[in-house]
C-alpha atoms as a PDB file:
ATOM      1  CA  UNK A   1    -190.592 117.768  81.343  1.00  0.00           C
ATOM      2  CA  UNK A   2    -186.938 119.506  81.085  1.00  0.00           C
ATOM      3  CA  UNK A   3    -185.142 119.797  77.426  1.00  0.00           C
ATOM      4  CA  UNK A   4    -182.493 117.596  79.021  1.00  0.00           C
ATOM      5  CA  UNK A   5    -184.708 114.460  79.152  1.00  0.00           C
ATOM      6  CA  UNK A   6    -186.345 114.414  76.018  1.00  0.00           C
ATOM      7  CA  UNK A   7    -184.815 111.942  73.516  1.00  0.00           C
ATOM      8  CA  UNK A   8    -186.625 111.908  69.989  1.00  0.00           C
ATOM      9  CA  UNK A   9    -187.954 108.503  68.719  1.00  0.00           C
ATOM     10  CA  UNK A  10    -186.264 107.434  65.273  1.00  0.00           C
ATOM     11  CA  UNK A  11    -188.634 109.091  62.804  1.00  0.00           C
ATOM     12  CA  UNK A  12    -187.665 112.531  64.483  1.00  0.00           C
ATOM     13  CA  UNK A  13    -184.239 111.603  64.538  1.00  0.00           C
ATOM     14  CA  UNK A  14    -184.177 110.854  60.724  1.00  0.00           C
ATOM     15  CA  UNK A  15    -186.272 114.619  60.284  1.00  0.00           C
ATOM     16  CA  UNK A  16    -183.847 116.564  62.430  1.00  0.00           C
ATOM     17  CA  UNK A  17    -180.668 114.780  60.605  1.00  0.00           C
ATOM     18  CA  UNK A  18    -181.964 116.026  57.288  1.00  0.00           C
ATOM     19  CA  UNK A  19    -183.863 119.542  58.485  1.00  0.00           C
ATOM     20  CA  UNK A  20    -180.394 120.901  57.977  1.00  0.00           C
ATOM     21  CA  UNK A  21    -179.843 119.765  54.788  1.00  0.00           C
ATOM     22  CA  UNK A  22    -182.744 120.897  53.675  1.00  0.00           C
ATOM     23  CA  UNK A  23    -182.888 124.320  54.598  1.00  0.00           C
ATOM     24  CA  UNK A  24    -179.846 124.720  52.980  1.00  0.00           C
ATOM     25  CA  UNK A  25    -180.685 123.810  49.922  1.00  0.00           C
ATOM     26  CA  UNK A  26    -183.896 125.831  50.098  1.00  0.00           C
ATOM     27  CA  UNK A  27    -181.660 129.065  51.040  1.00  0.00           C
ATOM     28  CA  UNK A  28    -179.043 128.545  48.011  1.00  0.00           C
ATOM     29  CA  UNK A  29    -182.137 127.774  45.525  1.00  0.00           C
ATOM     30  CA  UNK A  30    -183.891 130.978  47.270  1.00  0.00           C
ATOM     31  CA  UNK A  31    -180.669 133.142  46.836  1.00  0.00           C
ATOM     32  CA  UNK A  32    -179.967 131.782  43.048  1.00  0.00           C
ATOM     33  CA  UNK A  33    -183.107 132.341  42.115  1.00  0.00           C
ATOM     34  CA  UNK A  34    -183.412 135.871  43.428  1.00  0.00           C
ATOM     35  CA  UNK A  35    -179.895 136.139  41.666  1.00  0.00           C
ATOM     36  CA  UNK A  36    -180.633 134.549  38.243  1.00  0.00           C
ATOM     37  CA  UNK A  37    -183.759 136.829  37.899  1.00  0.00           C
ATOM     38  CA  UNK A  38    -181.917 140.098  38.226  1.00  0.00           C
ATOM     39  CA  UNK A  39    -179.026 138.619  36.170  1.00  0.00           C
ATOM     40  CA  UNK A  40    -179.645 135.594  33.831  1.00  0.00           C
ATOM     41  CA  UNK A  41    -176.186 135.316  32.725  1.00  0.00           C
ATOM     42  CA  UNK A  42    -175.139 135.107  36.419  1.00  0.00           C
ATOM     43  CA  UNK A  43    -172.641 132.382  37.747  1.00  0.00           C
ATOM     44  CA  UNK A  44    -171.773 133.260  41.069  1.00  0.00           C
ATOM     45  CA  UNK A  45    -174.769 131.203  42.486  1.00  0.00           C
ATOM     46  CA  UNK A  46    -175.748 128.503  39.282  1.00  0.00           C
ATOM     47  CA  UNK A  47    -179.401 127.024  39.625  1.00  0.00           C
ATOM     48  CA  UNK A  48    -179.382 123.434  41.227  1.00  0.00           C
ATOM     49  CA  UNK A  49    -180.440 121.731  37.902  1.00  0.00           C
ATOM     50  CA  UNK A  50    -177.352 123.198  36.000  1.00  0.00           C
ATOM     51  CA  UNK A  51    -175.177 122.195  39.252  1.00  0.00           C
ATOM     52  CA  UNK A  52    -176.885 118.628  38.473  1.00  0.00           C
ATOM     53  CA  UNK A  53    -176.682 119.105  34.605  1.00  0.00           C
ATOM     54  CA  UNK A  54    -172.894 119.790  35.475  1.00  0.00           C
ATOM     55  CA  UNK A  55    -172.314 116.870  37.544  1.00  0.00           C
ATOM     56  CA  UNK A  56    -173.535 114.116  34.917  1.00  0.00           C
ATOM     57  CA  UNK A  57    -171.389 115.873  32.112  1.00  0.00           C
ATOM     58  CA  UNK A  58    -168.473 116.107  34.105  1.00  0.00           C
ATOM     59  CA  UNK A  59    -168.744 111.571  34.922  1.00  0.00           C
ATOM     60  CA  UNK A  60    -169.728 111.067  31.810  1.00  0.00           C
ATOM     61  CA  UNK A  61    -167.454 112.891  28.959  1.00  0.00           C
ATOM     62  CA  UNK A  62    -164.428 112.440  28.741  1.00  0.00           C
ATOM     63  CA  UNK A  63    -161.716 114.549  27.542  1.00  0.00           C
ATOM     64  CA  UNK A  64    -161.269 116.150  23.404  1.00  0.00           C
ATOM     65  CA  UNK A  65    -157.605 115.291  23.266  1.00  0.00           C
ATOM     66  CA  UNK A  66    -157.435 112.913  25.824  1.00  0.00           C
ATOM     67  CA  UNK A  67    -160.158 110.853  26.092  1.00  0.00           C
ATOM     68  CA  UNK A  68    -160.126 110.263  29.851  1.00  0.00           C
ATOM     69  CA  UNK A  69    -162.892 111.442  31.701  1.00  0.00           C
ATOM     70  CA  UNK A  70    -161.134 113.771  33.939  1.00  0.00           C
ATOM     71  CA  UNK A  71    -163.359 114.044  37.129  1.00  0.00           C
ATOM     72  CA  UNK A  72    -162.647 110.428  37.537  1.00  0.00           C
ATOM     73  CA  UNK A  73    -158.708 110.810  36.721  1.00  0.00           C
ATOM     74  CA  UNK A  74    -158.918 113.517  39.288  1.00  0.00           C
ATOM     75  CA  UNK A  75    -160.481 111.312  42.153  1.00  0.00           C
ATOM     76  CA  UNK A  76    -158.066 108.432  41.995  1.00  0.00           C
ATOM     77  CA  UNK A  77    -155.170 111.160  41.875  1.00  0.00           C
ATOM     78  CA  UNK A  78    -155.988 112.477  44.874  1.00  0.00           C
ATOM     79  CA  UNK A  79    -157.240 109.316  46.767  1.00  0.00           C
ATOM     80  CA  UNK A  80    -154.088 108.108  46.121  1.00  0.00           C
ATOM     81  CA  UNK A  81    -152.120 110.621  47.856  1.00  0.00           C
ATOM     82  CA  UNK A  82    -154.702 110.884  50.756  1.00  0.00           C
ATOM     83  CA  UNK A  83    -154.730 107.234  51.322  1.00  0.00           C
ATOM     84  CA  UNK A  84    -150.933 106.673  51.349  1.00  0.00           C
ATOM     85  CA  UNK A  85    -150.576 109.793  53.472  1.00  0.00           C
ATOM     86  CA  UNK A  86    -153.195 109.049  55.706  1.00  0.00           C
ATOM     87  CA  UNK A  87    -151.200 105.514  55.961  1.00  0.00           C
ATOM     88  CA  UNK A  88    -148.188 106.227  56.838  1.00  0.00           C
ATOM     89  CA  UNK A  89    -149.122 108.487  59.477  1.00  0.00           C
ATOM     90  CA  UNK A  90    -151.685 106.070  60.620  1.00  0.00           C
ATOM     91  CA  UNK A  91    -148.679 103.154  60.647  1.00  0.00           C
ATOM     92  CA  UNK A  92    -145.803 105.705  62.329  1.00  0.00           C
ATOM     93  CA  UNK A  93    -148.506 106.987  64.958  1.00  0.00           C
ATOM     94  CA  UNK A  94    -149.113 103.628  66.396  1.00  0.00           C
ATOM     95  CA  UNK A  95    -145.143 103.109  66.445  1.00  0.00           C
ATOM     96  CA  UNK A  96    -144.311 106.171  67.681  1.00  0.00           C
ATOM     97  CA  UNK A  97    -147.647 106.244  70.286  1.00  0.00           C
ATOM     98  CA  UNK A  98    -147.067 102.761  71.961  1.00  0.00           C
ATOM     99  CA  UNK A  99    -143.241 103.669  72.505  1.00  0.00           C
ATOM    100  CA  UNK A 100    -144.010 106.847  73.762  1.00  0.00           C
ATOM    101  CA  UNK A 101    -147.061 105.876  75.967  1.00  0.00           C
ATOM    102  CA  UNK A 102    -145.223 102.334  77.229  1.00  0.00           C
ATOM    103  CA  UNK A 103    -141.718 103.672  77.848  1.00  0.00           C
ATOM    104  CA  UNK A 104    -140.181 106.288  80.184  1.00  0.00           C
ATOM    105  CA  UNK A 105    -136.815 106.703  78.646  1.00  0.00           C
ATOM    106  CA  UNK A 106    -138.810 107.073  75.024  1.00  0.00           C
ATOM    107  CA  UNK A 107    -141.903 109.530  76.537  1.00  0.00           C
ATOM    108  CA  UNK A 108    -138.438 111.527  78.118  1.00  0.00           C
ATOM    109  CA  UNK A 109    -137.270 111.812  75.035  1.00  0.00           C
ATOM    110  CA  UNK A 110    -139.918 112.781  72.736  1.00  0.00           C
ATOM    111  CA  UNK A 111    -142.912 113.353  74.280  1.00  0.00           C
ATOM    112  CA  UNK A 112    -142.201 117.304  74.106  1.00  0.00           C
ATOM    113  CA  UNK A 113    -140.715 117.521  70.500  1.00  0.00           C
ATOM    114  CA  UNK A 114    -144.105 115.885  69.346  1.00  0.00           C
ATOM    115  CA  UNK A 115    -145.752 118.383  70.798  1.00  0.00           C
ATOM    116  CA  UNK A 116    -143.389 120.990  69.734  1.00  0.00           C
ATOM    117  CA  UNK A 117    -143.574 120.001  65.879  1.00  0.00           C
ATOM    118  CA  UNK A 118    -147.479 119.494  66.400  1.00  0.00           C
ATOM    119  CA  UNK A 119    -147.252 123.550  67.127  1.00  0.00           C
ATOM    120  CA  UNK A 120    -145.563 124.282  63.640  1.00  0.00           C
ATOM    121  CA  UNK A 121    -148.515 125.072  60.510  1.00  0.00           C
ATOM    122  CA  UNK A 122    -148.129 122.756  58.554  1.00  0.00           C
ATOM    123  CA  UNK A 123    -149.154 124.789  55.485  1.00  0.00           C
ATOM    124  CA  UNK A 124    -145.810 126.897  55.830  1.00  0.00           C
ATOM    125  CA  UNK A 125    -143.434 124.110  55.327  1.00  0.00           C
ATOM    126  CA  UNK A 126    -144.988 123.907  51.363  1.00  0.00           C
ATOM    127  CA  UNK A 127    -142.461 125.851  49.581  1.00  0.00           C
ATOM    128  CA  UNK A 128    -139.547 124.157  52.058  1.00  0.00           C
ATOM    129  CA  UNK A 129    -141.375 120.498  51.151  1.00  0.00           C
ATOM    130  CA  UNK A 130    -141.465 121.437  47.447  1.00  0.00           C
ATOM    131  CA  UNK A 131    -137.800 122.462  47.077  1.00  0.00           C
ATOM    132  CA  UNK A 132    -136.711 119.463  49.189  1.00  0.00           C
ATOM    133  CA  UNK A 133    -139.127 116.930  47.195  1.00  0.00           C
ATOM    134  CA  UNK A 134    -139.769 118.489  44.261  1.00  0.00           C
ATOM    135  CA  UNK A 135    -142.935 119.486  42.816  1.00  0.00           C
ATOM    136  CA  UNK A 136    -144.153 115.587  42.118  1.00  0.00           C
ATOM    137  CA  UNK A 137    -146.457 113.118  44.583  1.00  0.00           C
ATOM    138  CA  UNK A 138    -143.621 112.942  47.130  1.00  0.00           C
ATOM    139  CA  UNK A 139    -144.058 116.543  48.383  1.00  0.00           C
ATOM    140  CA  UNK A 140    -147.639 116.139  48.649  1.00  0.00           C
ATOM    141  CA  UNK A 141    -147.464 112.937  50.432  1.00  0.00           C
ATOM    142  CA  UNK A 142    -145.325 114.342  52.885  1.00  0.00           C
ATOM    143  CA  UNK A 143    -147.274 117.242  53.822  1.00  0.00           C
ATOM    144  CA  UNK A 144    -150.075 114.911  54.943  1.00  0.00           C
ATOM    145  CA  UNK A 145    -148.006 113.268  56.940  1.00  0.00           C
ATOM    146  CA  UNK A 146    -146.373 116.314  58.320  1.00  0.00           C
ATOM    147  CA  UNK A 147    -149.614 117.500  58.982  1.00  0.00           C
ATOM    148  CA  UNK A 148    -151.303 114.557  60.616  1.00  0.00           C
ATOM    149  CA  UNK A 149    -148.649 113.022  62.462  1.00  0.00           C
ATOM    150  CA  UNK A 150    -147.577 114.463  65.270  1.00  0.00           C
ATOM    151  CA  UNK A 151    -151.328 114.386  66.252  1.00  0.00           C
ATOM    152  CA  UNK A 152    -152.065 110.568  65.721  1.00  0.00           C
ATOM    153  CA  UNK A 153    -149.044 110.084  68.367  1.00  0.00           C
ATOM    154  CA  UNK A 154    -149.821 112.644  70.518  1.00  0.00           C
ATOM    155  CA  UNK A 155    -153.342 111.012  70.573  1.00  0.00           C
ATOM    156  CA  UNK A 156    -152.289 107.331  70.905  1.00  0.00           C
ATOM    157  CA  UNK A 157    -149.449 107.932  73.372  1.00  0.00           C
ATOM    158  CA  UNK A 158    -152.155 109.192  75.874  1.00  0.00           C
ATOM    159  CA  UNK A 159    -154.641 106.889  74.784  1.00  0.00           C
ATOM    160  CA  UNK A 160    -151.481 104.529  76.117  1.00  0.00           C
ATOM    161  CA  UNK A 161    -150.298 106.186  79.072  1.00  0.00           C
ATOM    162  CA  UNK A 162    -154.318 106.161  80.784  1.00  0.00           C
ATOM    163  CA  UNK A 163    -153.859 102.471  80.131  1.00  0.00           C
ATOM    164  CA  UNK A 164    -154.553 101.124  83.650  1.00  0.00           C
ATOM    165  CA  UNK A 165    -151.310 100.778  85.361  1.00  0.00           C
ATOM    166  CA  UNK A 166    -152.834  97.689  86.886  1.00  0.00           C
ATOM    167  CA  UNK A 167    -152.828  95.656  84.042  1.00  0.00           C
ATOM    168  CA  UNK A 168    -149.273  96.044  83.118  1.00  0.00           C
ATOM    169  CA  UNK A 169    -148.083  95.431  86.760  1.00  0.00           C
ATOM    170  CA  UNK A 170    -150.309  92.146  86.350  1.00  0.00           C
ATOM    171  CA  UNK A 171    -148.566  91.282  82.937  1.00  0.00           C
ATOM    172  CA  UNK A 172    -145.602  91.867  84.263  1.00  0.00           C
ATOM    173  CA  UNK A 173    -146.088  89.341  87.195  1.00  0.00           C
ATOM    174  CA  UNK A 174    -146.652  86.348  84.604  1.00  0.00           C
ATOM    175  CA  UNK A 175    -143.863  87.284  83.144  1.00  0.00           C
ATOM    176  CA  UNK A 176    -144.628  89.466  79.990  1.00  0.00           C
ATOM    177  CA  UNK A 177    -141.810  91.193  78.547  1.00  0.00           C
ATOM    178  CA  UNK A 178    -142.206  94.553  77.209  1.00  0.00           C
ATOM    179  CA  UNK A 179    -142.735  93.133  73.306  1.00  0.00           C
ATOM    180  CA  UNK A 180    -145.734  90.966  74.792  1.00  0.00           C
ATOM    181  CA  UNK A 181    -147.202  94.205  76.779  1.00  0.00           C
ATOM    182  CA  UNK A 182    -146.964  96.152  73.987  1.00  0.00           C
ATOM    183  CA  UNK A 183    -148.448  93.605  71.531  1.00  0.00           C
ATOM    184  CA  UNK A 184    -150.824  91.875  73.529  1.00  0.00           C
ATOM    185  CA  UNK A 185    -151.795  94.402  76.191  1.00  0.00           C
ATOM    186  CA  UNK A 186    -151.284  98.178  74.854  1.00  0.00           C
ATOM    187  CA  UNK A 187    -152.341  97.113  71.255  1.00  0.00           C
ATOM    188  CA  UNK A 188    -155.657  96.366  71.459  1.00  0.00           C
ATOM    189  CA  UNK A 189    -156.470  98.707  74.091  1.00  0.00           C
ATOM    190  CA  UNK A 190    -155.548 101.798  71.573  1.00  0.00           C
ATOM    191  CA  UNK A 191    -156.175 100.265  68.038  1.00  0.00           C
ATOM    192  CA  UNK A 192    -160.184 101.494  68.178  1.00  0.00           C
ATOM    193  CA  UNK A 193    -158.457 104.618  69.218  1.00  0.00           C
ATOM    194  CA  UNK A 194    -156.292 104.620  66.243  1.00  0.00           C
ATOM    195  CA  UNK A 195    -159.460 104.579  64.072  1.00  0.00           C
ATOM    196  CA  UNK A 196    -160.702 107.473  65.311  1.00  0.00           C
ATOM    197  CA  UNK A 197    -157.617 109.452  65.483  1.00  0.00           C
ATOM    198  CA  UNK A 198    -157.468 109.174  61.752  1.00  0.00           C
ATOM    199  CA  UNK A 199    -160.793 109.572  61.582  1.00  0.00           C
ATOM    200  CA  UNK A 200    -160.108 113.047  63.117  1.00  0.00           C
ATOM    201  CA  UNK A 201    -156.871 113.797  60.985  1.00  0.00           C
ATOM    202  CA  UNK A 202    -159.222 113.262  57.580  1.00  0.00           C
ATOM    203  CA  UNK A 203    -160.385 117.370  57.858  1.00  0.00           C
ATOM    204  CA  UNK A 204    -156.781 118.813  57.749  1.00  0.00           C
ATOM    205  CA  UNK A 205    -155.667 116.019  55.265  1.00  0.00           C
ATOM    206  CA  UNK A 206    -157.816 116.698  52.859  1.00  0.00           C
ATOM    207  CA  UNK A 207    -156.947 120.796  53.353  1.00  0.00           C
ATOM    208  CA  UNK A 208    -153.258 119.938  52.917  1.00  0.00           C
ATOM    209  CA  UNK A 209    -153.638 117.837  50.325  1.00  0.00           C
ATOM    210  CA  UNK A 210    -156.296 120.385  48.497  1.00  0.00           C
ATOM    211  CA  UNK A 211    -153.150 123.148  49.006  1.00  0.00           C
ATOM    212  CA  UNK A 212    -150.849 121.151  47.476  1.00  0.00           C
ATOM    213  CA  UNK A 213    -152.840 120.271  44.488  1.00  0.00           C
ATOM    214  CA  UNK A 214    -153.887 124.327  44.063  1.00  0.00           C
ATOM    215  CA  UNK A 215    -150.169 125.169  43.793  1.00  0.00           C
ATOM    216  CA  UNK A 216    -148.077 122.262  41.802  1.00  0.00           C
ATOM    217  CA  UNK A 217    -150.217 119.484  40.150  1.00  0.00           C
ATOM    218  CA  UNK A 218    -151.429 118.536  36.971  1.00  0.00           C
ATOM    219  CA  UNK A 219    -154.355 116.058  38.458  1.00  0.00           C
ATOM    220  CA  UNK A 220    -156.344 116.125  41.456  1.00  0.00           C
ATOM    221  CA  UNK A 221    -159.923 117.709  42.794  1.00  0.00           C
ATOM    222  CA  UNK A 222    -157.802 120.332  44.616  1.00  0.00           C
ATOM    223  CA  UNK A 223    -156.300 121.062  41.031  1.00  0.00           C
ATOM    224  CA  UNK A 224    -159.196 121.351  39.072  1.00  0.00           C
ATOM    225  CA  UNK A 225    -160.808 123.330  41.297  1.00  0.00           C
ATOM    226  CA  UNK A 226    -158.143 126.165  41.292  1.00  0.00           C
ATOM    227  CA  UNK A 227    -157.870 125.921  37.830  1.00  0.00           C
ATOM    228  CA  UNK A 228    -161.966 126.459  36.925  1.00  0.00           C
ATOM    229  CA  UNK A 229    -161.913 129.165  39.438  1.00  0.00           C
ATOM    230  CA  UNK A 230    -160.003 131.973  36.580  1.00  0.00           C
ATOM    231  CA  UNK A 231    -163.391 131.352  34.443  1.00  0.00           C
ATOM    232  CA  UNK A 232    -165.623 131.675  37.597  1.00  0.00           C
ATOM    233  CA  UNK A 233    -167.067 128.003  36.552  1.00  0.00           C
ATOM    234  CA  UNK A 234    -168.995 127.610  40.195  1.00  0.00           C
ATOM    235  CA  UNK A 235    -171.251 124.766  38.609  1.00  0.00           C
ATOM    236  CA  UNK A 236    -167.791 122.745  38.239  1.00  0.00           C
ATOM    237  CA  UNK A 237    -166.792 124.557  41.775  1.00  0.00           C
ATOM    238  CA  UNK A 238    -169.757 123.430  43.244  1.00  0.00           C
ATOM    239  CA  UNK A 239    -170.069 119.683  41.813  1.00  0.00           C
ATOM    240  CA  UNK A 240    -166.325 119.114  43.496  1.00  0.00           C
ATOM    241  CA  UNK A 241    -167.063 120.254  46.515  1.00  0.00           C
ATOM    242  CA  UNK A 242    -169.885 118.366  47.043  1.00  0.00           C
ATOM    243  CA  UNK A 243    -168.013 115.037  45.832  1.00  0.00           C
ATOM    244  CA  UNK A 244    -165.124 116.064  48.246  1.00  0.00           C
ATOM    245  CA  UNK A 245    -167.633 116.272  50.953  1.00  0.00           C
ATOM    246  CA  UNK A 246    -169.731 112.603  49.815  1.00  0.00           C
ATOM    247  CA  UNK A 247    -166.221 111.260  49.572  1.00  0.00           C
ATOM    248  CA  UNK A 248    -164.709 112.558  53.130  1.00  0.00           C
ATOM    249  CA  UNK A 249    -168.144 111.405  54.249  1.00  0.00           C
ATOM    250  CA  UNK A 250    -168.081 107.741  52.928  1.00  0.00           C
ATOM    251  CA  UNK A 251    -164.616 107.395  54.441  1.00  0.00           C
ATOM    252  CA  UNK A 252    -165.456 108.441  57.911  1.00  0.00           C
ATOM    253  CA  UNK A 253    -168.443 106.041  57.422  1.00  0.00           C
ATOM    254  CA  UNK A 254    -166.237 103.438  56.790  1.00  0.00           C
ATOM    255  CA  UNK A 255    -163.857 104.046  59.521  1.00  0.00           C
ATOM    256  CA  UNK A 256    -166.571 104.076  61.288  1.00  0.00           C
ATOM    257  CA  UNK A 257    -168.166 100.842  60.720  1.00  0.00           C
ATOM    258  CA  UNK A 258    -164.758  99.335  60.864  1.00  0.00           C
ATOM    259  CA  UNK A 259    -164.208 100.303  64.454  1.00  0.00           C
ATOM    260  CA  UNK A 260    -167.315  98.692  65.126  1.00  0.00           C
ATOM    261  CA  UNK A 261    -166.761  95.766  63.284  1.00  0.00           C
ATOM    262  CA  UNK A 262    -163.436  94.706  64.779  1.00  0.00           C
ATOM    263  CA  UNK A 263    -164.053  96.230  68.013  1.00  0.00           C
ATOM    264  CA  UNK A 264    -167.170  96.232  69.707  1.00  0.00           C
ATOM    265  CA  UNK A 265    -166.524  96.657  72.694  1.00  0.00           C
ATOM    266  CA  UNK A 266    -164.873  99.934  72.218  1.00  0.00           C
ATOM    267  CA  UNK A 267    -168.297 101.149  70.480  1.00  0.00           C
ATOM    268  CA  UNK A 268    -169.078 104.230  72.774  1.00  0.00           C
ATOM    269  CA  UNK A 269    -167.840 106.619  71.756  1.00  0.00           C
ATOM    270  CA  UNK A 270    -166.946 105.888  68.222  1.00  0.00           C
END
């Protein structure tokens, strides 16, 4: 029997999907321990139990002067700014991705400037986005969106154009005009693709927005992460970026199950 044809049953599956996992936490328990023996006062690689230890203090206390318990502060702060970035890309990039994708004169003239601006690293327009927004939420906002954008149309307006050319010629013969195309033909056909677009754009968001919070912010995961690092805290380090990862996580899941939800029949694939 080849490789190619073997398909493991769902008790294998659920091993394999967690072998990973585990062998990395047996290599970073392996390498602190080796570490911590040589070097009790070590903190480049903290034992899992003061990682854990760590992680209950840090949703538990809150703050001496302020009384807020700050990991929490921190993940609505930058929530926030993900989810209205994320949403205003997601909202421009179906706009900007059925006009493209559904008309010529539109594709003609922006189909290359998209892809143009979609060339341009995002991360180099911070200091030009902070002196033209100032150092507050807008600037941040608007380097997700910078950054996402001109992907999410790039992706729907394809997603748009492979739309079977049949189905608009057979529209157009009942007499659809081009609003009732776009809203009743086009729009369903790319909304499950919409999903996953942003689905796809939730890696470099969470970058940017991790970049912007390093540099000007008094709140945020990105934040509090840069500003632990001068005291080489990696048990706070640590705890973060395993919450940024659950989080990122839960919201893909979500996405996710969405896409199935409203549209099953666009399940492969998703």
């Amino acid at each position: 029997m080849r490789l190619i044809n073997i398909t493991p049953g769902r008790a294998l599956t659920a091993f394999l999907v967690l072998l990973p996992f585990a062998l990395v936490l047996i290599a970073y328990a392996i390498g602190s321990d080796i570490r911590l023996t040589a070097n009790p006062s070590d903190k480049l690689l903290p034992a899992l139990s003061s990682i854990g230890d760590t992680m209950v203090r840090l949703t538990t206390e809150g703050d001496r002067r302020t009384g807020d318990i700050l990991f929490w502060v921190d993940t609505w702060a930058s929530l926030k700014r993900l989810g209205i970035g994320i949403g205003i890309s997601a909202a421009l990039g179906l706009l900007f991705g059925l006009a493209i994708g559904l008309l010529p004169l539109v594709r003609s003239t922006l189909k290359q400037f998209v892809a143009v601006l979609s060339m341009i690293p995002p991360l180099t327009l911070l200091p030009i986005l902070f002196i033209v927004f100032g150092l507050g939420e807008l600037s941040k906002v608007v380097l997700i969106v910078v950054g996402t954008l001109p992907f999410i149309i790039r992706d729907l307006s394809q997603r748009t154009i492979e739309i079977p050319q049949e189905l608009l010629v057979k529209a157009q013969t009942l007499g659809a005009s081009t609003w009732v195309i776009a809203i009743r033909v086009a729009l369903p056909q790319i909304m499950p693709r919409l999903i996953q677009a942003v689905r796809l754009s939730l890696g470099p968001a969470w970058l940017f927005l991790i970049a912007a919070e390093a540099i000007a912010s008094d709140a945020g995961l990105g934040y509090r992460i840069f500003l632990v690092r001068r005291y080489l805290a990696m048990d706070v380090i640590l705890t973060y970026v395993i919450w940024i990862t659950l989080l990122a996580f839960l919201i893909d899941w979500g996405l996710r199950y969405a896409a199935r939800r409203f549209f099953p029949w666009a399940e492969e694939g998703l």
